[in-house]
C-alpha atoms as a PDB file:
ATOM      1  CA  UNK A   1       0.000   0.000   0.000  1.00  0.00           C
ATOM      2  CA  UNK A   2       1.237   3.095  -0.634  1.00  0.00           C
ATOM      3  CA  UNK A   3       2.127   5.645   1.967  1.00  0.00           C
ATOM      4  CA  UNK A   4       1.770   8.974  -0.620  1.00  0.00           C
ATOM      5  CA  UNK A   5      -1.543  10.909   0.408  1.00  0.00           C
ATOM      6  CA  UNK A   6      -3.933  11.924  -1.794  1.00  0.00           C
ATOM      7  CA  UNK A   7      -3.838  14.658  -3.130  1.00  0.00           C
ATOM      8  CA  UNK A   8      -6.474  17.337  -4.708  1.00  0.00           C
ATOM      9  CA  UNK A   9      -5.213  20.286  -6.839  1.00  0.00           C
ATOM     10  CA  UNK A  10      -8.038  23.761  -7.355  1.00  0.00           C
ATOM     11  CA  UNK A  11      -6.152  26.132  -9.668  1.00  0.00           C
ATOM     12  CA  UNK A  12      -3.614  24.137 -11.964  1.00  0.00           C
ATOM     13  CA  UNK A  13      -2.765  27.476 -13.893  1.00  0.00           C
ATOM     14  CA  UNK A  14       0.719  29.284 -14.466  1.00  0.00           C
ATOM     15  CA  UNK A  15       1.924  28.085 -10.870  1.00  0.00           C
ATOM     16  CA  UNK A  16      -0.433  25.417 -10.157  1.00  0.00           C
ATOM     17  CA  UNK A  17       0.746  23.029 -12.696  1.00  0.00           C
ATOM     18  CA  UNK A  18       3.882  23.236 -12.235  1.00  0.00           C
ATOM     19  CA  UNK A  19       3.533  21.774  -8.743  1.00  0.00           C
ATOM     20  CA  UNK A  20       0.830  19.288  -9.543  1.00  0.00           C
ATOM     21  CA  UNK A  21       3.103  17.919 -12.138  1.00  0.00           C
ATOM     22  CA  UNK A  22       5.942  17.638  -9.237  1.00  0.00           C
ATOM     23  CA  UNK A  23       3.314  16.071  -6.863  1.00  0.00           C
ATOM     24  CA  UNK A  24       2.213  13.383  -8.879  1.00  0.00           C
ATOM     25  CA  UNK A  25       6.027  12.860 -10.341  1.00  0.00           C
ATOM     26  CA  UNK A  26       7.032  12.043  -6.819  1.00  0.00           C
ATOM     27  CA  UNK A  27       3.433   9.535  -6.582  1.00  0.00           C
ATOM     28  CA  UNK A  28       1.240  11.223  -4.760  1.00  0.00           C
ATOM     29  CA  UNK A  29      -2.459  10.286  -6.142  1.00  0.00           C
ATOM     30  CA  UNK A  30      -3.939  13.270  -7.508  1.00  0.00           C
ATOM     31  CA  UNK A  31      -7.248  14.816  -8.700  1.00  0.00           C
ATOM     32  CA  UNK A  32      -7.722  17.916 -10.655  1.00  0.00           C
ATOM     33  CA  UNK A  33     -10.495  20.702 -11.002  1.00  0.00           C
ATOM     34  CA  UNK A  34     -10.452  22.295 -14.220  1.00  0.00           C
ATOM     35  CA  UNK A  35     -11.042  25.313 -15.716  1.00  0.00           C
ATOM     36  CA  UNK A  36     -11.586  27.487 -18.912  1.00  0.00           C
ATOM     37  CA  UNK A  37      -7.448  26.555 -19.689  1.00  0.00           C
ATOM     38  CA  UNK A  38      -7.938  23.390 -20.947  1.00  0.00           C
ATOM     39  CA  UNK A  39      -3.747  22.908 -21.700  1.00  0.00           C
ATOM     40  CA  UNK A  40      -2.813  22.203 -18.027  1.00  0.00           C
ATOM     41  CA  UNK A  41      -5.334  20.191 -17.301  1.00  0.00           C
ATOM     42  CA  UNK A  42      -5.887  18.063 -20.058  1.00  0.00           C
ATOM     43  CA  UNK A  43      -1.640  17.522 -19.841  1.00  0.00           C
ATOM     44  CA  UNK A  44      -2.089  16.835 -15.874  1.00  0.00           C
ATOM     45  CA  UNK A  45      -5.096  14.226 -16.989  1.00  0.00           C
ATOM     46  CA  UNK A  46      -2.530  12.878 -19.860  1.00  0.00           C
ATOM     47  CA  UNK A  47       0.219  11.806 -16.823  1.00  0.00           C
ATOM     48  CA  UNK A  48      -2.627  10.236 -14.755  1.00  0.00           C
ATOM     49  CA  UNK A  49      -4.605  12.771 -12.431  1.00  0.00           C
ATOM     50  CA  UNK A  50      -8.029  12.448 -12.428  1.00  0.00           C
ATOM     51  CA  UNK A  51     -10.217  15.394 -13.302  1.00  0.00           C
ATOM     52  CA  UNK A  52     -13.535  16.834 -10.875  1.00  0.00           C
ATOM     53  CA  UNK A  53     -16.153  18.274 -11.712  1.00  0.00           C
ATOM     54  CA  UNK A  54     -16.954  20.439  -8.424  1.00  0.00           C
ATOM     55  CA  UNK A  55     -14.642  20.981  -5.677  1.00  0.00           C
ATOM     56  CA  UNK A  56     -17.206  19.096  -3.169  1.00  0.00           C
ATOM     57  CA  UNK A  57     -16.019  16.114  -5.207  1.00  0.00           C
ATOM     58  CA  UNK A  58     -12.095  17.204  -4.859  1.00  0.00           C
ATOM     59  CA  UNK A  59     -12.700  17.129  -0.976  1.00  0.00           C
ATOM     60  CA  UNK A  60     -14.119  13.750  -1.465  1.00  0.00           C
ATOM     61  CA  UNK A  61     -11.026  12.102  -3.066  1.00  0.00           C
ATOM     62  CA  UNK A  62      -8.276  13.910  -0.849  1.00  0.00           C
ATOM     63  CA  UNK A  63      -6.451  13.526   2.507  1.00  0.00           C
ATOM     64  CA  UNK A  64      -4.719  17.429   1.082  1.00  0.00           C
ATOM     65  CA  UNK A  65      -6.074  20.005  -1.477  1.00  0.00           C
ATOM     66  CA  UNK A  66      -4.239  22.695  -2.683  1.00  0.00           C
ATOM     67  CA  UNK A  67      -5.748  26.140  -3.684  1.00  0.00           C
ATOM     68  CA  UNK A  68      -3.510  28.484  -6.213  1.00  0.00           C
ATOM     69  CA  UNK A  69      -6.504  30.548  -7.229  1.00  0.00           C
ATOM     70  CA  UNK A  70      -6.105  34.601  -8.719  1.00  0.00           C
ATOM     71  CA  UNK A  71      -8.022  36.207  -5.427  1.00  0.00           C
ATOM     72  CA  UNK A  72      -9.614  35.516  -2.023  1.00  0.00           C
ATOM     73  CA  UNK A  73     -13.266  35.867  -3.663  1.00  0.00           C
ATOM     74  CA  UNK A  74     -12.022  32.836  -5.556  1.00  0.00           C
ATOM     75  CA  UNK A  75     -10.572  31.268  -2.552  1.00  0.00           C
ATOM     76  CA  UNK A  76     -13.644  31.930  -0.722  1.00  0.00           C
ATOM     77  CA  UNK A  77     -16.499  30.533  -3.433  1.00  0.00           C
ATOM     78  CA  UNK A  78     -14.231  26.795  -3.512  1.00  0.00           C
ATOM     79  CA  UNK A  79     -13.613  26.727   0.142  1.00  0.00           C
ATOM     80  CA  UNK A  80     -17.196  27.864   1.470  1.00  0.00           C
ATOM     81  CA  UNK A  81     -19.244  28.377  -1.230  1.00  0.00           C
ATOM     82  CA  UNK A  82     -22.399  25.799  -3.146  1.00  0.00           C
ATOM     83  CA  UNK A  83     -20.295  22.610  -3.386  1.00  0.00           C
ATOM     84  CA  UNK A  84     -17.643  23.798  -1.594  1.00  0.00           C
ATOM     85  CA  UNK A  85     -14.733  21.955   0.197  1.00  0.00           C
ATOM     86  CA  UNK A  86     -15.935  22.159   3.019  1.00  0.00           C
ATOM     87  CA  UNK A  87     -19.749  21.041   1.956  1.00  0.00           C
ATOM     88  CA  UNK A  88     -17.845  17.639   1.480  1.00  0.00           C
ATOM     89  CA  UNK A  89     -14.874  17.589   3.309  1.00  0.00           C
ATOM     90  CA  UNK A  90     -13.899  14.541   6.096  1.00  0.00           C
ATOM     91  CA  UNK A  91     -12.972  15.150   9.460  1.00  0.00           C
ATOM     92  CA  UNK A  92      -8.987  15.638   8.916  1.00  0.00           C
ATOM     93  CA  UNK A  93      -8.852  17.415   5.658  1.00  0.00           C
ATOM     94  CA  UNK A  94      -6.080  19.570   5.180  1.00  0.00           C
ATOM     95  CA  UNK A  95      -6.484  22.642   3.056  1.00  0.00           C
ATOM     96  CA  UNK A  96      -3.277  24.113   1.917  1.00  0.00           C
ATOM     97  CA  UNK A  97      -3.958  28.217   0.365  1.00  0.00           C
ATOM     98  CA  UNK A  98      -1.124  29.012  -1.808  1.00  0.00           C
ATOM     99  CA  UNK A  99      -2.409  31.975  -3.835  1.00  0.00           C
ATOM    100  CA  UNK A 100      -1.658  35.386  -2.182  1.00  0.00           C
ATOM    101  CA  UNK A 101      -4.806  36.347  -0.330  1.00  0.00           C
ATOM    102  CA  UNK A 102      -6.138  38.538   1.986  1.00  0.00           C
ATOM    103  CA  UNK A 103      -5.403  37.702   5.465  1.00  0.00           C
ATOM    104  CA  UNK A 104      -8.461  39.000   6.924  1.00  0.00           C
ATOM    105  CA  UNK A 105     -10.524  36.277   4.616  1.00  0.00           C
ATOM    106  CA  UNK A 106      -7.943  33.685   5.430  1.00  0.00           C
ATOM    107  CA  UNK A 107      -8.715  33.772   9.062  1.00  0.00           C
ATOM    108  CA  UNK A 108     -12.275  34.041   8.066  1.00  0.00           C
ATOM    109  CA  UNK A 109     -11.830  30.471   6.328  1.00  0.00           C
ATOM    110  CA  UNK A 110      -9.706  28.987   8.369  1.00  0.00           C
ATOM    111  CA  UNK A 111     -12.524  29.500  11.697  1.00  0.00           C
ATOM    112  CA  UNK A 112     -15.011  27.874   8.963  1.00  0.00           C
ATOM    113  CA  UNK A 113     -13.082  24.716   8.214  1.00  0.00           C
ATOM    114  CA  UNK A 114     -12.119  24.502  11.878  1.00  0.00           C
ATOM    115  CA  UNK A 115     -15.811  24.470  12.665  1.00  0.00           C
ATOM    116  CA  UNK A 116     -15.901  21.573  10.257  1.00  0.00           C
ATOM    117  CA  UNK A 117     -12.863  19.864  11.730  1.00  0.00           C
ATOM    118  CA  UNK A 118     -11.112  20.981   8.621  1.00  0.00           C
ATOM    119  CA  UNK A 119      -7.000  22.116   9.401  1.00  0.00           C
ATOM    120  CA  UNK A 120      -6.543  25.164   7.233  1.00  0.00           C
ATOM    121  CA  UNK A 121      -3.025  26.590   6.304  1.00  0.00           C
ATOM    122  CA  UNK A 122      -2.128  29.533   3.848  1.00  0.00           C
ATOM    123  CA  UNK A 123       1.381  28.838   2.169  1.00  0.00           C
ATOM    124  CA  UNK A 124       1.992  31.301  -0.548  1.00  0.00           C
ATOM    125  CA  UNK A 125       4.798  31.448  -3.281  1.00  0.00           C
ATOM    126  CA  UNK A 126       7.530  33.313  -4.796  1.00  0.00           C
ATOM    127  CA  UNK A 127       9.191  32.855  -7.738  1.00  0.00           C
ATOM    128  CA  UNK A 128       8.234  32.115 -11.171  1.00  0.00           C
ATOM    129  CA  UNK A 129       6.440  29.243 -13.128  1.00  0.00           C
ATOM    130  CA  UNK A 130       9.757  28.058 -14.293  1.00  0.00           C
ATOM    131  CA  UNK A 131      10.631  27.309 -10.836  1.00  0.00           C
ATOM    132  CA  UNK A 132       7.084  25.706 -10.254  1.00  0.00           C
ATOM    133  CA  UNK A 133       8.015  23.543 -13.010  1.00  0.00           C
ATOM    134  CA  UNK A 134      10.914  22.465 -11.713  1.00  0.00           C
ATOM    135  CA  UNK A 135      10.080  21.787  -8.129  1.00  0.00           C
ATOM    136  CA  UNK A 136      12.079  24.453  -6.700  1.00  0.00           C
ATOM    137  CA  UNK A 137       9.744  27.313  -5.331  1.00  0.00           C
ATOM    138  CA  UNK A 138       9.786  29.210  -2.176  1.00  0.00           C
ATOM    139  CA  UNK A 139       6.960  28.744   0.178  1.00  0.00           C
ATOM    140  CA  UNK A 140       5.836  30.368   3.558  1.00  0.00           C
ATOM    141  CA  UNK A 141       3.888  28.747   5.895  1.00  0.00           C
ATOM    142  CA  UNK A 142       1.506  29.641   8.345  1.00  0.00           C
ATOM    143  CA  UNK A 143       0.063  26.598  10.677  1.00  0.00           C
ATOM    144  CA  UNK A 144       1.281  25.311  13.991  1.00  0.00           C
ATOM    145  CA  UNK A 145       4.287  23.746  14.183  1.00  0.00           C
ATOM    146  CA  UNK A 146       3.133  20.379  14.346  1.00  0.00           C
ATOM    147  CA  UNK A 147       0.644  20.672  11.152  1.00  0.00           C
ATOM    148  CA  UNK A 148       3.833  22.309   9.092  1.00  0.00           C
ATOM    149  CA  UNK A 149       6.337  18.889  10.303  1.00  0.00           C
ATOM    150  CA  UNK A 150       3.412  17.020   8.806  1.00  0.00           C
ATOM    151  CA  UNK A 151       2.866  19.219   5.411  1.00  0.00           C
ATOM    152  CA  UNK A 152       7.027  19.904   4.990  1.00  0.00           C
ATOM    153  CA  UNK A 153       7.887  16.138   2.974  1.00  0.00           C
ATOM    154  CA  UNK A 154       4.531  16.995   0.529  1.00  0.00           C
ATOM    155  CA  UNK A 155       6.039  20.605   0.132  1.00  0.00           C
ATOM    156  CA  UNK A 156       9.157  19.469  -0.903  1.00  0.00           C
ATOM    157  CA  UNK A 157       7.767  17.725  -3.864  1.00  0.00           C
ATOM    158  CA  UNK A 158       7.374  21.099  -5.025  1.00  0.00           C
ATOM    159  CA  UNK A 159       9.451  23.441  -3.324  1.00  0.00           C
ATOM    160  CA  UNK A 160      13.149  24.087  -2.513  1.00  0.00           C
ATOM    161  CA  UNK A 161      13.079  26.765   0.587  1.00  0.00           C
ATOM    162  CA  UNK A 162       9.974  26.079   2.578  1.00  0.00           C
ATOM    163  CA  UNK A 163       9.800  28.834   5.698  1.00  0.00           C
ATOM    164  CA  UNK A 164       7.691  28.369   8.617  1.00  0.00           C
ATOM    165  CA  UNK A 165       5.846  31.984   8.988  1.00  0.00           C
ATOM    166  CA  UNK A 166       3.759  31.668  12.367  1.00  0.00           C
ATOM    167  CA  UNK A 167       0.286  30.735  13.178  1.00  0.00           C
ATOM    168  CA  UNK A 168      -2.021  30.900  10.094  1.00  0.00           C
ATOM    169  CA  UNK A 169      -2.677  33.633   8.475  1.00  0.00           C
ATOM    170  CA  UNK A 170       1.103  34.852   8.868  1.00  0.00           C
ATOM    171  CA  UNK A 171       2.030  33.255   5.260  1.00  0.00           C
ATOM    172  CA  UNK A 172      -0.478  35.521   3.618  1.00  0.00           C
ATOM    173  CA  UNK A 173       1.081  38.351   5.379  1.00  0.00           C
ATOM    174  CA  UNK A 174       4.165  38.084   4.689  1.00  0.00           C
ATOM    175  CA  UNK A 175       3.633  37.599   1.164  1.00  0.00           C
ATOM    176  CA  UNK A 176       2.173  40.961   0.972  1.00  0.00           C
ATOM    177  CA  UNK A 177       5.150  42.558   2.123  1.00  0.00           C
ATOM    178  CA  UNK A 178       7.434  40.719  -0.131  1.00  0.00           C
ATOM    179  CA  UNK A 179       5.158  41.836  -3.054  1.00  0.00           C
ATOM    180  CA  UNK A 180       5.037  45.110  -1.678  1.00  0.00           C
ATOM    181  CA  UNK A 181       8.573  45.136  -1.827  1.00  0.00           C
ATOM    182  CA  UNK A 182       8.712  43.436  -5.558  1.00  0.00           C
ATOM    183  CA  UNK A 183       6.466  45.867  -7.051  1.00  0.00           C
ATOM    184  CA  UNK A 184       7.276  49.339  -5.438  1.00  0.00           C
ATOM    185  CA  UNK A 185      10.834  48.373  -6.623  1.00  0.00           C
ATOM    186  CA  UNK A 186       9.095  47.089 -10.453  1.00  0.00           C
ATOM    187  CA  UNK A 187       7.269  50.824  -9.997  1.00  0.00           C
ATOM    188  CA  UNK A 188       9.773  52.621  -9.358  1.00  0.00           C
ATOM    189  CA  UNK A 189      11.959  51.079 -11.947  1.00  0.00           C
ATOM    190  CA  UNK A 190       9.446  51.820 -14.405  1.00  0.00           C
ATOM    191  CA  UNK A 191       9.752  55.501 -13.574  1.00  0.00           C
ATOM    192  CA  UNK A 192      13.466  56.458 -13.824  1.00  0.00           C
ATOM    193  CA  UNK A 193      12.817  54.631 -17.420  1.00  0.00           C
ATOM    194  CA  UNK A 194      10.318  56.475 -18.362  1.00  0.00           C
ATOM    195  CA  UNK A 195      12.194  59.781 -17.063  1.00  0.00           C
ATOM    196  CA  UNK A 196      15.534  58.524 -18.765  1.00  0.00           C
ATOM    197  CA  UNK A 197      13.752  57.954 -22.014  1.00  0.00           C
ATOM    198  CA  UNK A 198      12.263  61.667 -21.267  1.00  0.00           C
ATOM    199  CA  UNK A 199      15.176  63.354 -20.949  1.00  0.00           C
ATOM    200  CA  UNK A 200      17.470  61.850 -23.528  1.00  0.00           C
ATOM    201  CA  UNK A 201      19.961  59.171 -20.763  1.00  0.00           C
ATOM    202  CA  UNK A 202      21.148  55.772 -22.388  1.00  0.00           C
ATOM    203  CA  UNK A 203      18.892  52.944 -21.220  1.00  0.00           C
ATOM    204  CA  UNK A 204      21.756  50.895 -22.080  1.00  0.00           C
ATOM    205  CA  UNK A 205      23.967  53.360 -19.838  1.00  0.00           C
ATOM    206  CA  UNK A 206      21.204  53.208 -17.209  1.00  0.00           C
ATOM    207  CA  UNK A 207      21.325  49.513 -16.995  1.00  0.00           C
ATOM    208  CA  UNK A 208      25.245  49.465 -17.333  1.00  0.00           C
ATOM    209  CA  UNK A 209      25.469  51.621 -13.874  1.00  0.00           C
ATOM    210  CA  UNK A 210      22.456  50.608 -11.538  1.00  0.00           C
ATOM    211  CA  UNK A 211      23.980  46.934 -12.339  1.00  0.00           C
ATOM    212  CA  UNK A 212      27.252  47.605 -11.213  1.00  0.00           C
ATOM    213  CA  UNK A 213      26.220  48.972  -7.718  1.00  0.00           C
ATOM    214  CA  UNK A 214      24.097  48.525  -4.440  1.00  0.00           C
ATOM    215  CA  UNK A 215      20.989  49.979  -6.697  1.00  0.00           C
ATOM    216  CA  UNK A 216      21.192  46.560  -8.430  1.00  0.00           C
ATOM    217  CA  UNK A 217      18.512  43.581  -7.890  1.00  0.00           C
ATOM    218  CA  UNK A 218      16.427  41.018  -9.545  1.00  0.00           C
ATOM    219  CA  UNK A 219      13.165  42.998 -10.298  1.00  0.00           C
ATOM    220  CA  UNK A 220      15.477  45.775 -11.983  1.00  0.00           C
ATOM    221  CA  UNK A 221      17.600  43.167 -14.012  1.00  0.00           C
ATOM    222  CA  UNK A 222      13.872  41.798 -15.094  1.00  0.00           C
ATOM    223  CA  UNK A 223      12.419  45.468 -15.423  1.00  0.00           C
ATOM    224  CA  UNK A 224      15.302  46.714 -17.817  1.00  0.00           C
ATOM    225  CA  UNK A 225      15.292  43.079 -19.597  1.00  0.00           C
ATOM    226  CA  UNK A 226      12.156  44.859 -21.377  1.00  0.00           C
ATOM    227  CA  UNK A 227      13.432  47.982 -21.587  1.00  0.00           C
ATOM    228  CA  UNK A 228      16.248  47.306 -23.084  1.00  0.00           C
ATOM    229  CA  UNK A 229      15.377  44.073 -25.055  1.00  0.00           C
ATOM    230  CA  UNK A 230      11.451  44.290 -25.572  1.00  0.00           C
ATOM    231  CA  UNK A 231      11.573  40.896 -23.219  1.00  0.00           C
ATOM    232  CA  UNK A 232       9.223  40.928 -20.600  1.00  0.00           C
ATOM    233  CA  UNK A 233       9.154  37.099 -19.699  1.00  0.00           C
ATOM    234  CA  UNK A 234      11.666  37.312 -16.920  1.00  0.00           C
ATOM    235  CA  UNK A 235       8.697  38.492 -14.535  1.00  0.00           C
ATOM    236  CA  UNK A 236       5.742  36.717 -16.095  1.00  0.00           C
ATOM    237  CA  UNK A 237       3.158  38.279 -13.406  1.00  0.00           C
ATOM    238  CA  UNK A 238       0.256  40.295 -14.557  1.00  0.00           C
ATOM    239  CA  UNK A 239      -0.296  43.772 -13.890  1.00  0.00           C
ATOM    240  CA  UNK A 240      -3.717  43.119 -12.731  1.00  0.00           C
ATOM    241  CA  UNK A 241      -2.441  40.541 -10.513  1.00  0.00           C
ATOM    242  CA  UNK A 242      -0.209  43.049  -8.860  1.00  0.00           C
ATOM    243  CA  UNK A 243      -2.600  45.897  -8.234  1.00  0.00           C
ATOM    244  CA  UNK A 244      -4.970  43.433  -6.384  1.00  0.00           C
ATOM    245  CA  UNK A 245      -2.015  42.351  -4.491  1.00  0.00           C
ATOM    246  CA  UNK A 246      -1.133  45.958  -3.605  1.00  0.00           C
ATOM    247  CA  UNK A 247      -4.842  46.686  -3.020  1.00  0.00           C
ATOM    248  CA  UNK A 248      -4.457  43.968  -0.118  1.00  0.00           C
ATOM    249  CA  UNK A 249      -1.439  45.136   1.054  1.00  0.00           C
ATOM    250  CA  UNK A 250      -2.618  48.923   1.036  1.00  0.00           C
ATOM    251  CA  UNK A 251      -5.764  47.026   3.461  1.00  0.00           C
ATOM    252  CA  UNK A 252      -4.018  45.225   5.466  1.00  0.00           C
ATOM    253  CA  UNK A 253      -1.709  48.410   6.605  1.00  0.00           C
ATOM    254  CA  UNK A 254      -4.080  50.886   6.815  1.00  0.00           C
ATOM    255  CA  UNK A 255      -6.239  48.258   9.074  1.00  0.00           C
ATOM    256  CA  UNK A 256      -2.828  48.066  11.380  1.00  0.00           C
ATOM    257  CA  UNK A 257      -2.922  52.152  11.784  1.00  0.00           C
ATOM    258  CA  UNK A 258      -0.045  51.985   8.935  1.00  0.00           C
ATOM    259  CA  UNK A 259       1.024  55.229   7.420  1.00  0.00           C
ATOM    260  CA  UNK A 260       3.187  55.482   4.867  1.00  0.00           C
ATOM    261  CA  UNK A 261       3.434  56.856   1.021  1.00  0.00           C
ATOM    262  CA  UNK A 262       5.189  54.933  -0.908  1.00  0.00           C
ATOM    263  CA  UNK A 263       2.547  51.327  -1.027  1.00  0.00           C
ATOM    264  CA  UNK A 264      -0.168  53.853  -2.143  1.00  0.00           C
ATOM    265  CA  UNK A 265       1.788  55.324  -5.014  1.00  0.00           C
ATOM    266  CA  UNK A 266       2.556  52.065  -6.062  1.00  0.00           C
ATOM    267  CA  UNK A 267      -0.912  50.806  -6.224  1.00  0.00           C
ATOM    268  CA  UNK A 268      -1.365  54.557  -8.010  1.00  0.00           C
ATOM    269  CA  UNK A 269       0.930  53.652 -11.026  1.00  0.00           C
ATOM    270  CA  UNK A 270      -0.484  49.876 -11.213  1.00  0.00           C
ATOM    271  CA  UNK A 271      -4.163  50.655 -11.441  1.00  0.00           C
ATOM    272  CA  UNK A 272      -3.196  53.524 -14.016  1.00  0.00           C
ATOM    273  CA  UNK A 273      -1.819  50.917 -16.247  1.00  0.00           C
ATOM    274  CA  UNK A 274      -4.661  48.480 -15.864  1.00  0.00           C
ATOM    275  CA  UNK A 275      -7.159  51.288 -16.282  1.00  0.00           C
ATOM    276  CA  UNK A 276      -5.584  52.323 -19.722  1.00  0.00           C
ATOM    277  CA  UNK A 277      -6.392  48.678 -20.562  1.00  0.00           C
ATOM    278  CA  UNK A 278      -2.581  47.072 -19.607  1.00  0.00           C
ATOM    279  CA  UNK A 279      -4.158  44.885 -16.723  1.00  0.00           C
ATOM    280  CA  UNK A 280      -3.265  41.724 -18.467  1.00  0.00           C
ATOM    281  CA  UNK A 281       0.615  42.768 -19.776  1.00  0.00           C
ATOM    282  CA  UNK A 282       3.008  41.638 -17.410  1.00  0.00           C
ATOM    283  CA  UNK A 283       4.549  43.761 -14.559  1.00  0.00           C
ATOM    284  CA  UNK A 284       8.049  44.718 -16.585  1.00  0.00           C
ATOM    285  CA  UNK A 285       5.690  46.300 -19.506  1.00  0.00           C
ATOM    286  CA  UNK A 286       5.027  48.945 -17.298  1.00  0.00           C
ATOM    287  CA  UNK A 287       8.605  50.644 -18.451  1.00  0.00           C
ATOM    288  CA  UNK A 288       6.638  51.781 -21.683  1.00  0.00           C
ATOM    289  CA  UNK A 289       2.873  52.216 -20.326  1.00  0.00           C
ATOM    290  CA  UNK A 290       4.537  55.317 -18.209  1.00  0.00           C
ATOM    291  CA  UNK A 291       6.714  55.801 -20.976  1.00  0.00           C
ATOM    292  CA  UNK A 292       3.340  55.990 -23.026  1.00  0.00           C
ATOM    293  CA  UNK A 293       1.885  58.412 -20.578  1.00  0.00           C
ATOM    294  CA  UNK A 294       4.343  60.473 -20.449  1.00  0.00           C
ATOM    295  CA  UNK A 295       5.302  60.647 -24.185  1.00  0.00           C
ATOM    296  CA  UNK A 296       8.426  59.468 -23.801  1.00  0.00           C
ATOM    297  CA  UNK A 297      10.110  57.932 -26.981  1.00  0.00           C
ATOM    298  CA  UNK A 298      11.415  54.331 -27.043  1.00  0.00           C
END
């Protein structure tokens, strides 16, 4: 008999297939909701996972289900909504949140599924779909301690640095700052590009001296890849994406008596773009929406 869990998958998108395909490669039992992107799932299907038709019926078939879902009105209608998880779900069931949500509606859920004897844990990402493809994402966690020694073997099936945040709800925070920090930096990128291309400075100069001093860092190298080379896939994130992320962060700080500037100019320049109608280009495109807006040449 074997000793691999089952396991259920809601979400099997960009991210989500890339550690479905790692669960099942490393035999874990798996079964699959769909969606509208019939690719992933139909390729998820092809290697042996077995496809649901409500997420009631996930819960059915799994000792774990994973969520990797755009938003926490997602999140919220497959947890707790008609034929929802936890409509069906057995005593036991561990559900494992790994889209970046709203904390406030994660400790919502997670009271819900208690009620039901359901363990809930949020456990959001970084990096990119490449790395979910290859197994080696980073994940933090937020559980009790004993719930995470029990999740940590599954999680390594898919990722390489797994970090133990706090109780739940902590993962979900902490992911907020983290994109806070990605896309104030991706913002403010897109601005001294904008203002170079305004006022006549080298992008290629630009790039040449940010990279060869403490300015440096990953979301710039990605940010000028575009600017410089018309490639945006380094970052493949959606603006729209990262405005609702900001739009929880901005929440979440303002609800802790935050004050600060720079997280609501951030959330300024993203809904800009996606209100000129760039909500699905990804975040490094941004260099030439601003550069758009502010008629900036390329």
């Amino acid at each position: 008999m074997s000793d691999k869990q089952a396991i259920g998958f809601v979400g099997v998108g960009l991210m989500g297939h890339g550690m479905a395909k790692n669960l099942m490669a490393k035999g874990h039992p798996m079964t699959i909701l769909g969606n509208r992107n019939r690719k992933p799932v139909d390729d998820l299907v092809a290697k042996g996972a077995t496809e649901a038709k409500s997420p009631a019926e996930v819960a059915r078939a799994s000792r774990i289900v994973f969520l990797c879902l755009p938003t926490s009105s997602h999140v919220e209608a497959v947890v707790a909504g008609e034929n929802g998880l936890l409509s069906a779900a057995a005593e036991g069931l561990i559900v494992v949140d790994t889209s970046t949500a709203d904390p406030n509606s994660t400790l919502k859920l997670a009271e819900a599924a208690e009620a039901k004897g359901v363990r809930y844990v949020d456990a959001p990402l970084t990096r990119t779909p490449n790395e979910a493809e290859a197994g080696k994402l980073n994940t933090m966690v937020g559980c009790d301690a004993a719930l995470f020694a029990e999740l940590k073997p599954v999680m390594e099936c898919y990722a390489e640095n797994i970090f133990h945040i706090g109780p739940v709800g902590s993962g979900h925070k902490l992911k907020l700052i983290n994109n806070f920090i990605a896309m104030g930096l991706a913002s403010l990128v897109a601005e001294a590009v904008s203002t170079a291309r305004k006022v006549g400075v080298d992008l290629d100069k630009l790039y040449e001296l940010v990279g060869a001093g403490p300015v440096n860092s990953g979301i710039f190298q990605k940010m000028m890849d575009q600017a410089t080379k018309g490639d945006p896939s380094g970052l493949q994130f959606a603006i729209r994406n990262a405005q609702k992320d900001l739009r929880y962060f901005n929440a979440m700080a303002a609800e802790a008596g935050q004050v600060g500037g720079m997280a609501p100019a951030a959330l300024q320049t993203l809904s800009l773009a996606s209100a000129l109608g760039h909500g699905d280009d990804l975040v490094p495109q941004l260099v030439d929406v601003l550069s758009e807006v502010n008629g900036a040449k390329k």
